[in-house]
Each structure stands twice: as structure tokens, then as C-alpha cells.
PDB file of N, CA and C in Angstrom:
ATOM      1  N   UNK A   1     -23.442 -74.327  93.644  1.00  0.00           N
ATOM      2  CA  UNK A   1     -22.057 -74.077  93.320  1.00  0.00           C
ATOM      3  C   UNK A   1     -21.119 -74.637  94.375  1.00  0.00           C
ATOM      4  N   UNK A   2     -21.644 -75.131  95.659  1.00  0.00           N
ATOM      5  CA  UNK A   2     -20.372 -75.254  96.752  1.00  0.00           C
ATOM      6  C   UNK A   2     -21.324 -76.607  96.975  1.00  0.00           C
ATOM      7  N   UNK A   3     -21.127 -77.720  96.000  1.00  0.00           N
ATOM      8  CA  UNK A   3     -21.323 -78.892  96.444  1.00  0.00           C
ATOM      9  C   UNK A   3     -20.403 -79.683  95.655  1.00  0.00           C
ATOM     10  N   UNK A   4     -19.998 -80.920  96.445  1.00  0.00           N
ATOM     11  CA  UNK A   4     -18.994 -81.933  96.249  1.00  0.00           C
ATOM     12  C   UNK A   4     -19.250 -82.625  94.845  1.00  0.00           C
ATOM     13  N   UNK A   5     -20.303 -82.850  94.577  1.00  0.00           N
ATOM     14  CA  UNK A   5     -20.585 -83.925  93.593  1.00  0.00           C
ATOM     15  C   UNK A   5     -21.968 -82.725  92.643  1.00  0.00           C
ATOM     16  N   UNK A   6     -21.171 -82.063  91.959  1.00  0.00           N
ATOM     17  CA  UNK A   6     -21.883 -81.257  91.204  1.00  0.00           C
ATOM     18  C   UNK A   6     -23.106 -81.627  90.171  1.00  0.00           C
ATOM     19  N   UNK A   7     -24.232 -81.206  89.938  1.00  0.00           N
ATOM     20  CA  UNK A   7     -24.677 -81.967  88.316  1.00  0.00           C
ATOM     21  C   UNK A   7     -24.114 -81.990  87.312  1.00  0.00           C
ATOM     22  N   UNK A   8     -23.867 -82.867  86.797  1.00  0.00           N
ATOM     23  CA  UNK A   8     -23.126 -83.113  85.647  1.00  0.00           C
ATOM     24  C   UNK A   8     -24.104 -82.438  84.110  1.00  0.00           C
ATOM     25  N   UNK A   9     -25.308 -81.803  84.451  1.00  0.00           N
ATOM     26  CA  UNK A   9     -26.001 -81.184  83.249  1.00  0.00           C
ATOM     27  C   UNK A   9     -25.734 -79.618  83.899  1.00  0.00           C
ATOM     28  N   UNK A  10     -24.871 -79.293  84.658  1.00  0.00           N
ATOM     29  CA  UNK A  10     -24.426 -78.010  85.407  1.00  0.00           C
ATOM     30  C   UNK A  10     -24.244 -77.287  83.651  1.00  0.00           C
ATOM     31  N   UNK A  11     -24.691 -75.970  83.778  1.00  0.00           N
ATOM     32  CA  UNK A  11     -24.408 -74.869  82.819  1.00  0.00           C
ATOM     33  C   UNK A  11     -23.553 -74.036  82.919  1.00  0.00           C
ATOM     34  N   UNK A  12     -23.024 -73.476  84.641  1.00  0.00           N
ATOM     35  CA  UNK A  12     -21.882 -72.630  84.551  1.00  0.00           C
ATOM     36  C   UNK A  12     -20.573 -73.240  84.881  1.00  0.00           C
ATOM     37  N   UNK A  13     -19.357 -72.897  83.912  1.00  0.00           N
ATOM     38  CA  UNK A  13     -18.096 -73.134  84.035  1.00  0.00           C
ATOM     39  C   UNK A  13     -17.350 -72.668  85.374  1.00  0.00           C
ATOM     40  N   UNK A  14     -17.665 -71.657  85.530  1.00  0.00           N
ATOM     41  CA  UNK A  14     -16.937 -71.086  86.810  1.00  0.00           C
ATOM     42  C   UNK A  14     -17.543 -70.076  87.126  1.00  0.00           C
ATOM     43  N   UNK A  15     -17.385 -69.309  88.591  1.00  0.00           N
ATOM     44  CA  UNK A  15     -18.194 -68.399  89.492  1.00  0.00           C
ATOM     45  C   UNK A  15     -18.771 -67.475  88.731  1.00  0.00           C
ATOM     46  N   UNK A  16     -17.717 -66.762  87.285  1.00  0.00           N
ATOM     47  CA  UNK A  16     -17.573 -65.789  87.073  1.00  0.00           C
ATOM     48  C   UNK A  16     -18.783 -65.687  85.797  1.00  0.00           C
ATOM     49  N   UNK A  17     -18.349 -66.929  85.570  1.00  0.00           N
ATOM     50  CA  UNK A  17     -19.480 -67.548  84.278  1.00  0.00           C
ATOM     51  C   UNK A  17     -20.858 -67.711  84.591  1.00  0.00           C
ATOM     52  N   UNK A  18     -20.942 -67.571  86.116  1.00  0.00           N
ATOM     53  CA  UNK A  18     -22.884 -68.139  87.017  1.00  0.00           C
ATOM     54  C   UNK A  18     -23.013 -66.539  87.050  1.00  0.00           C
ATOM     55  N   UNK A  19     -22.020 -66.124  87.528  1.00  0.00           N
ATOM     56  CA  UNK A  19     -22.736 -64.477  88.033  1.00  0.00           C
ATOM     57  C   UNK A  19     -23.321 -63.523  86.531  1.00  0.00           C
ATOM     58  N   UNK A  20     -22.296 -63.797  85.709  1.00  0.00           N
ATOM     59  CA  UNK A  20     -22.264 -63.227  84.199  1.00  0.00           C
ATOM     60  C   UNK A  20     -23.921 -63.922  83.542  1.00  0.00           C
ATOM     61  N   UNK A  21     -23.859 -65.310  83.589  1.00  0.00           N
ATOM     62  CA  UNK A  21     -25.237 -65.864  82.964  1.00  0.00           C
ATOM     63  C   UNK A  21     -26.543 -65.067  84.109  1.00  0.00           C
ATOM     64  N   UNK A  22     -26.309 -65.385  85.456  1.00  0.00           N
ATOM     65  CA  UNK A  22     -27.467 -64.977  86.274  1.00  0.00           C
ATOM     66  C   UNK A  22     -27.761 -63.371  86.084  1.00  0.00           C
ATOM     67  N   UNK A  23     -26.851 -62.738  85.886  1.00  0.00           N
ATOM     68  CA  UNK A  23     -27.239 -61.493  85.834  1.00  0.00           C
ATOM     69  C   UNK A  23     -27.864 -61.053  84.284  1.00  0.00           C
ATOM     70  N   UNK A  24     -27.050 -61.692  82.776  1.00  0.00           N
ATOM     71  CA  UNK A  24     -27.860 -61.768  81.826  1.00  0.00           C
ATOM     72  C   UNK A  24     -29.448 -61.937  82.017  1.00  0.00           C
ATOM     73  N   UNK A  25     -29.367 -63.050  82.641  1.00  0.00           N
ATOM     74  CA  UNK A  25     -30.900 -64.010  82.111  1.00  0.00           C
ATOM     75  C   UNK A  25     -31.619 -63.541  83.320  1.00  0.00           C
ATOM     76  N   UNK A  26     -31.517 -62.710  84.605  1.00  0.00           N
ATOM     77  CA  UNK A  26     -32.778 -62.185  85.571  1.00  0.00           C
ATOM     78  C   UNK A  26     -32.295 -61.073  86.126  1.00  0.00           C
ATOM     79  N   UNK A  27     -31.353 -60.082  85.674  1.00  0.00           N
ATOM     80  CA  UNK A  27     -31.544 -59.181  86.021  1.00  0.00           C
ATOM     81  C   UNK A  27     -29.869 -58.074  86.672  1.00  0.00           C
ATOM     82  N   UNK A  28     -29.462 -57.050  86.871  1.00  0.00           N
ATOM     83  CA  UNK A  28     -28.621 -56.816  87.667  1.00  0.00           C
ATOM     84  C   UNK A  28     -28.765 -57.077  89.025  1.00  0.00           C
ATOM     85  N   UNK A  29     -29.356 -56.887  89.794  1.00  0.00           N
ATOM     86  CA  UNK A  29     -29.771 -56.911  91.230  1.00  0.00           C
ATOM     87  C   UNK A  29     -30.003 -58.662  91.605  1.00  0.00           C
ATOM     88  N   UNK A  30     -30.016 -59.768  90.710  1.00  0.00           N
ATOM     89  CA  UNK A  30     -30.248 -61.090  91.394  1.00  0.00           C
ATOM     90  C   UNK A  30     -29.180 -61.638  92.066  1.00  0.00           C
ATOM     91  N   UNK A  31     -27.613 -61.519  91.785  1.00  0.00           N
ATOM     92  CA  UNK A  31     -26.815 -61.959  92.915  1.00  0.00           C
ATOM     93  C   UNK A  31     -27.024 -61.106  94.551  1.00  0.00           C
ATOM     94  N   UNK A  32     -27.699 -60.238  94.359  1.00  0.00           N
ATOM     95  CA  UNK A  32     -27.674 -59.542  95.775  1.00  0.00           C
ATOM     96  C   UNK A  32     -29.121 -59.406  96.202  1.00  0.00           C
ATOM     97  N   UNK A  33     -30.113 -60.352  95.685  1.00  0.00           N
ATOM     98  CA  UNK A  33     -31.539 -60.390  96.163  1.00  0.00           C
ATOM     99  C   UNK A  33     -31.198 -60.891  97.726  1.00  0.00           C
ATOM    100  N   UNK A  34     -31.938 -60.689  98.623  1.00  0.00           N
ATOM    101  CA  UNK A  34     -32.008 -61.036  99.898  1.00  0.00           C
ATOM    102  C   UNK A  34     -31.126 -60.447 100.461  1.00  0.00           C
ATOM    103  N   UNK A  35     -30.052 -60.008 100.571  1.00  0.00           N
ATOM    104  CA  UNK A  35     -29.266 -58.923 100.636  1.00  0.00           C
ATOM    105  C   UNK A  35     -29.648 -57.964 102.237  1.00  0.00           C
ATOM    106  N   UNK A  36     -30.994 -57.279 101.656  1.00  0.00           N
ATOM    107  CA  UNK A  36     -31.101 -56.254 102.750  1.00  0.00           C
ATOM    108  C   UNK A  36     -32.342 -57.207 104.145  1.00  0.00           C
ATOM    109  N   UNK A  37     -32.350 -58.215 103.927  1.00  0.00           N
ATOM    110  CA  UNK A  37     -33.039 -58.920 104.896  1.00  0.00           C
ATOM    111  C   UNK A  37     -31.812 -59.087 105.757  1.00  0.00           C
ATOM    112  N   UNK A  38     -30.969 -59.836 104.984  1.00  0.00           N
ATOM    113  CA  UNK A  38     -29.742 -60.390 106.055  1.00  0.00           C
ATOM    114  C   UNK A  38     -28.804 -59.209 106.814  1.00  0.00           C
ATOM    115  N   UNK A  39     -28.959 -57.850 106.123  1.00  0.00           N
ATOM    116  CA  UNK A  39     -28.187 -57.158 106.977  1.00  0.00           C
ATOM    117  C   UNK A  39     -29.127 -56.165 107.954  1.00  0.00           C
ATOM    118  N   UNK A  40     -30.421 -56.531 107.335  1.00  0.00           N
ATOM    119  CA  UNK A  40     -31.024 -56.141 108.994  1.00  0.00           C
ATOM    120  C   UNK A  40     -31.552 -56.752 110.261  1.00  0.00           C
ATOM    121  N   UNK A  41     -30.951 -58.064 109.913  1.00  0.00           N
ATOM    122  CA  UNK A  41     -31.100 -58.904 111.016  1.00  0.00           C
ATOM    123  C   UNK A  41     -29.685 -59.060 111.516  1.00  0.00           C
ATOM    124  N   UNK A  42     -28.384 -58.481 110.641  1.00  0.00           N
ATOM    125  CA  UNK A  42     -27.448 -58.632 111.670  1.00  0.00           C
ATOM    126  C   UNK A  42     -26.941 -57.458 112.393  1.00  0.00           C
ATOM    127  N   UNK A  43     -27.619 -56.487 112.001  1.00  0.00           N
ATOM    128  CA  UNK A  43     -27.401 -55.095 112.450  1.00  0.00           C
ATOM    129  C   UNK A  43     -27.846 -55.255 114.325  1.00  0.00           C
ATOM    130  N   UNK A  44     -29.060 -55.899 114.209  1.00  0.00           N
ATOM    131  CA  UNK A  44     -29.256 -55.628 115.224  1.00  0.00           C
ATOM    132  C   UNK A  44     -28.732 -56.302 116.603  1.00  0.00           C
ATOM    133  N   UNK A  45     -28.116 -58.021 115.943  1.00  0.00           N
ATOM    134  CA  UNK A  45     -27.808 -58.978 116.252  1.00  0.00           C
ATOM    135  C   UNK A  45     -26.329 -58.348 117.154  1.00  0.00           C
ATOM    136  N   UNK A  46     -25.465 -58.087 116.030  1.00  0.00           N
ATOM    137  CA  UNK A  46     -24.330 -56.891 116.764  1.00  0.00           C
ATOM    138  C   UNK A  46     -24.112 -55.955 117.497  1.00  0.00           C
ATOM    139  N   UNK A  47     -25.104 -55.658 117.155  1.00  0.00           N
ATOM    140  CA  UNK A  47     -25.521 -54.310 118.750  1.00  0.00           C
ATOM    141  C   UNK A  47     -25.754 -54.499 119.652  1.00  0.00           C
ATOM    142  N   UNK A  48     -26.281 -55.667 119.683  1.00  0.00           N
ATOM    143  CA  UNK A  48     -26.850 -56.355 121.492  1.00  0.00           C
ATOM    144  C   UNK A  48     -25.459 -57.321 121.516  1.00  0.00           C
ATOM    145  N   UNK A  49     -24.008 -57.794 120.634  1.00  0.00           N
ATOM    146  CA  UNK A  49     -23.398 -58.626 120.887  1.00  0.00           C
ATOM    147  C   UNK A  49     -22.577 -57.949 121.562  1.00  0.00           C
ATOM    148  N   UNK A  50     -22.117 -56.403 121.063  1.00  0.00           N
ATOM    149  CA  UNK A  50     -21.351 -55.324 121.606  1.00  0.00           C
ATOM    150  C   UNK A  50     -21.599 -54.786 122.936  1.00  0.00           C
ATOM    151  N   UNK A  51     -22.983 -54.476 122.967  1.00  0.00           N
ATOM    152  CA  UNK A  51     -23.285 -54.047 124.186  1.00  0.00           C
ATOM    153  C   UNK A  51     -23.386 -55.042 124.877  1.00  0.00           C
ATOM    154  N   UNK A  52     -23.341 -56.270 124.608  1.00  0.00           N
ATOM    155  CA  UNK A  52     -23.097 -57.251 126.365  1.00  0.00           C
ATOM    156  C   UNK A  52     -21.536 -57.418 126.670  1.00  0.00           C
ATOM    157  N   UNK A  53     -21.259 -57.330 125.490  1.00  0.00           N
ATOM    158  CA  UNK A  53     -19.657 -57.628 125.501  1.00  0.00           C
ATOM    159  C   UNK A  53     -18.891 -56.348 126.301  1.00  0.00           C
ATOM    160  N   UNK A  54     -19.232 -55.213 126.239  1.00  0.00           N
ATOM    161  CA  UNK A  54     -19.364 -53.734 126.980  1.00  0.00           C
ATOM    162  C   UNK A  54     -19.431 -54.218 128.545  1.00  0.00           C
ATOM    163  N   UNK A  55     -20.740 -54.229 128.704  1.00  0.00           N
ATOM    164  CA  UNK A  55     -21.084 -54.387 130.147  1.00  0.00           C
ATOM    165  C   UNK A  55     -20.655 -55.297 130.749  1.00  0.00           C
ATOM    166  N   UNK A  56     -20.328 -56.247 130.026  1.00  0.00           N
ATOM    167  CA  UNK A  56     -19.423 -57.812 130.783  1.00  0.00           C
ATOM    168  C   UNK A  56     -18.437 -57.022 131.464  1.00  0.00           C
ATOM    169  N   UNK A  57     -17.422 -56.337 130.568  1.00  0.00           N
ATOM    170  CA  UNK A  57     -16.017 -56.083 130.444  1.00  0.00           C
ATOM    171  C   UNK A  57     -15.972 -55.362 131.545  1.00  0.00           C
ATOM    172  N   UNK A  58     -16.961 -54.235 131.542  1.00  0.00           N
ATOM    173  CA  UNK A  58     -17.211 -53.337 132.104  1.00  0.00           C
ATOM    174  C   UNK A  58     -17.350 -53.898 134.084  1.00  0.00           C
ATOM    175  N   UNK A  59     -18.329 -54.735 134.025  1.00  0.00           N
ATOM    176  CA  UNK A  59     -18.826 -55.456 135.229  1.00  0.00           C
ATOM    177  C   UNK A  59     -17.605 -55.957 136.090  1.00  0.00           C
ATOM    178  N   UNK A  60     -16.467 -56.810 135.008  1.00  0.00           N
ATOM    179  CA  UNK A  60     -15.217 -57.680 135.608  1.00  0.00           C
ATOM    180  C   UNK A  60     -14.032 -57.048 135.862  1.00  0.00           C
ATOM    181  N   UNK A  61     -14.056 -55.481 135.315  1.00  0.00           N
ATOM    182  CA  UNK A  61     -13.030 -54.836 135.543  1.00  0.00           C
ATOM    183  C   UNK A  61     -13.472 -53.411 136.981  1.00  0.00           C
ATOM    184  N   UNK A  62     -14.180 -53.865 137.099  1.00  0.00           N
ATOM    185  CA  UNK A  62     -14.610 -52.945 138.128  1.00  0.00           C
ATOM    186  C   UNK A  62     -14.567 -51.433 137.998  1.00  0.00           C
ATOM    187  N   UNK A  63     -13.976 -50.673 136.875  1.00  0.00           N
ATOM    188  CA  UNK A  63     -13.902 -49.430 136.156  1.00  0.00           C
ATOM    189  C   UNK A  63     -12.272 -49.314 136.729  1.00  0.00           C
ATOM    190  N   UNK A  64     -11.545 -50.178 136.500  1.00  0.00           N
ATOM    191  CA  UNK A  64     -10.191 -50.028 137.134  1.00  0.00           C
ATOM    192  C   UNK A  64      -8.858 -49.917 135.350  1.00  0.00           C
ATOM    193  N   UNK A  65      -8.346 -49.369 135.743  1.00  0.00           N
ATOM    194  CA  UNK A  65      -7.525 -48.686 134.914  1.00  0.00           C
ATOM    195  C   UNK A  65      -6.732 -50.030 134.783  1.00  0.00           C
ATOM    196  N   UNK A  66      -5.728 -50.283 133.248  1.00  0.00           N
ATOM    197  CA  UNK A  66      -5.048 -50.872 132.868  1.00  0.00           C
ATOM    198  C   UNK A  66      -5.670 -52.326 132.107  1.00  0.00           C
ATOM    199  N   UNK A  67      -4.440 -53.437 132.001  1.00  0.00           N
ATOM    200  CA  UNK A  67      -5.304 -54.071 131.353  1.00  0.00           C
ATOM    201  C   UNK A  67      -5.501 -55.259 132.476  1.00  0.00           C
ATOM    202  N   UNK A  68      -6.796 -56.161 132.688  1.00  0.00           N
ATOM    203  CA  UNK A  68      -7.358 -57.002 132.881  1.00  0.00           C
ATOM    204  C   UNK A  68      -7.626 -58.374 132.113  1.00  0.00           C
ATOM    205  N   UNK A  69      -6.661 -59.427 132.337  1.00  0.00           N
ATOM    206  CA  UNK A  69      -6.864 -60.447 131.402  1.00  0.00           C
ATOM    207  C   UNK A  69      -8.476 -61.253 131.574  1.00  0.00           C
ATOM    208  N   UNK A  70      -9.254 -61.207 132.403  1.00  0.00           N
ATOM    209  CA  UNK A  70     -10.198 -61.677 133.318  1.00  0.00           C
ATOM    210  C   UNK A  70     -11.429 -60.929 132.027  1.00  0.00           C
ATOM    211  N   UNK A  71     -11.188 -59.738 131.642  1.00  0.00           N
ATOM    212  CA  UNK A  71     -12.369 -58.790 131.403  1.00  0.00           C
ATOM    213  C   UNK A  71     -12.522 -58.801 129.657  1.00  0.00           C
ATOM    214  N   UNK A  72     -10.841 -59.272 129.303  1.00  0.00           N
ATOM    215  CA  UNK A  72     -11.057 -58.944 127.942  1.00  0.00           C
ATOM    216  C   UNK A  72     -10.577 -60.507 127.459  1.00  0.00           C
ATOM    217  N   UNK A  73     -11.301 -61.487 128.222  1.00  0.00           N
ATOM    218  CA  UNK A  73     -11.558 -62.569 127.529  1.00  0.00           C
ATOM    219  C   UNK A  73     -10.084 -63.320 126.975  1.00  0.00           C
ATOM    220  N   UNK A  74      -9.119 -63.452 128.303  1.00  0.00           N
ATOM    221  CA  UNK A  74      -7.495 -63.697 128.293  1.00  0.00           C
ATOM    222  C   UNK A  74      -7.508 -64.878 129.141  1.00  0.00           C
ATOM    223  N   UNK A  75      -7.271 -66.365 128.691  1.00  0.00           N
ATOM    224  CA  UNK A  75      -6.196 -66.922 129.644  1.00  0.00           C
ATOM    225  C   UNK A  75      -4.894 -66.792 130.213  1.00  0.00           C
ATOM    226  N   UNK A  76      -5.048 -66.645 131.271  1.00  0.00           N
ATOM    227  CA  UNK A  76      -3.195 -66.567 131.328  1.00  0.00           C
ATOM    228  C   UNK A  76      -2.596 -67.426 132.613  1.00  0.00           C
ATOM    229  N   UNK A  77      -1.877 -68.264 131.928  1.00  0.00           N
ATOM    230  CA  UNK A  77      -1.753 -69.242 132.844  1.00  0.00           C
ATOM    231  C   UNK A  77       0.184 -68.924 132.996  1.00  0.00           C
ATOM    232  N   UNK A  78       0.449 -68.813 134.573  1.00  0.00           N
ATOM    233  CA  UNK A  78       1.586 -68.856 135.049  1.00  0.00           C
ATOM    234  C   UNK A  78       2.123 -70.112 135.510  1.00  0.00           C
ATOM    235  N   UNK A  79       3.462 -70.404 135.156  1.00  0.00           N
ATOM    236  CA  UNK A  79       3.959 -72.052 136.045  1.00  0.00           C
ATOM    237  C   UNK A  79       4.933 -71.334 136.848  1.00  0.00           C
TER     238      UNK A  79
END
């Protein structure tokens, strides 16, 4: 569906028309097959992105009150 130069023996008209035929012809559950693979590989992926992103912040701000452009990932350039 998300290619430039489509087949021209293509069967669905539009998104609504692939999801409507795919779900007829194999099932309710086939637009969302694979589904629970991908969100348990990003579950975990996020948790370790958070918690470094934590301890970075944590590390560059020295536990010092206010805000820190250095810690929360800020350029700030003065002329």
C-alpha cells in the first residue's frame, strides 16, 4: 500500500477498502497480527531509554534545584 509505483492488477481502492477486504477474507484480528511482538519489544526498549535518560539528567545536574540547560538536553547559545 505505501509504494510509489503500485501494481496495476492491485484489488484495493483505498485503505478503507484493504482493511474491509482483509478482514472479510482472513479474519478480524489480521490487520493487528504481529501486534503483541512489537509492543513487547518496545516496552522494554523504553524503559531502559527512560531510565538512562533519568540518570544522565540526574548525573549533569548534580541534584541541584532549578532548571539546567546542560541536563535537559538545551542549547543555549548567548552573543
Amino acid at each position: 500500500m505505501q509504494c510509489l509505483r503500485p501494481c496495476p492488477n492491485a484489488v484495493y481502492r483505498n485503505i478503507f477498502d484493504a482493511l474491509s477486504n482483509m478482514i472479510k477474507r482472513e479474519g478480524l484480528f489480521t490487520p493487528v497480527r504481529g501486534m503483541n511482538i512489537v509492543a513487547m519489544g518496545a516496552g522494554p526498549a523504553h524503559a531502559f531509554y527512560f531510565s538512562c535518560y533519568e540518570a544522565m539528567k540526574r548525573l549533569f545536574t548534580g541534584n541541584t534545584a532549578g532548571h539546567n540547560p546542560i541536563a535537559h538536553g538545551e542549547l543555549c547559545f548567548q552573543l
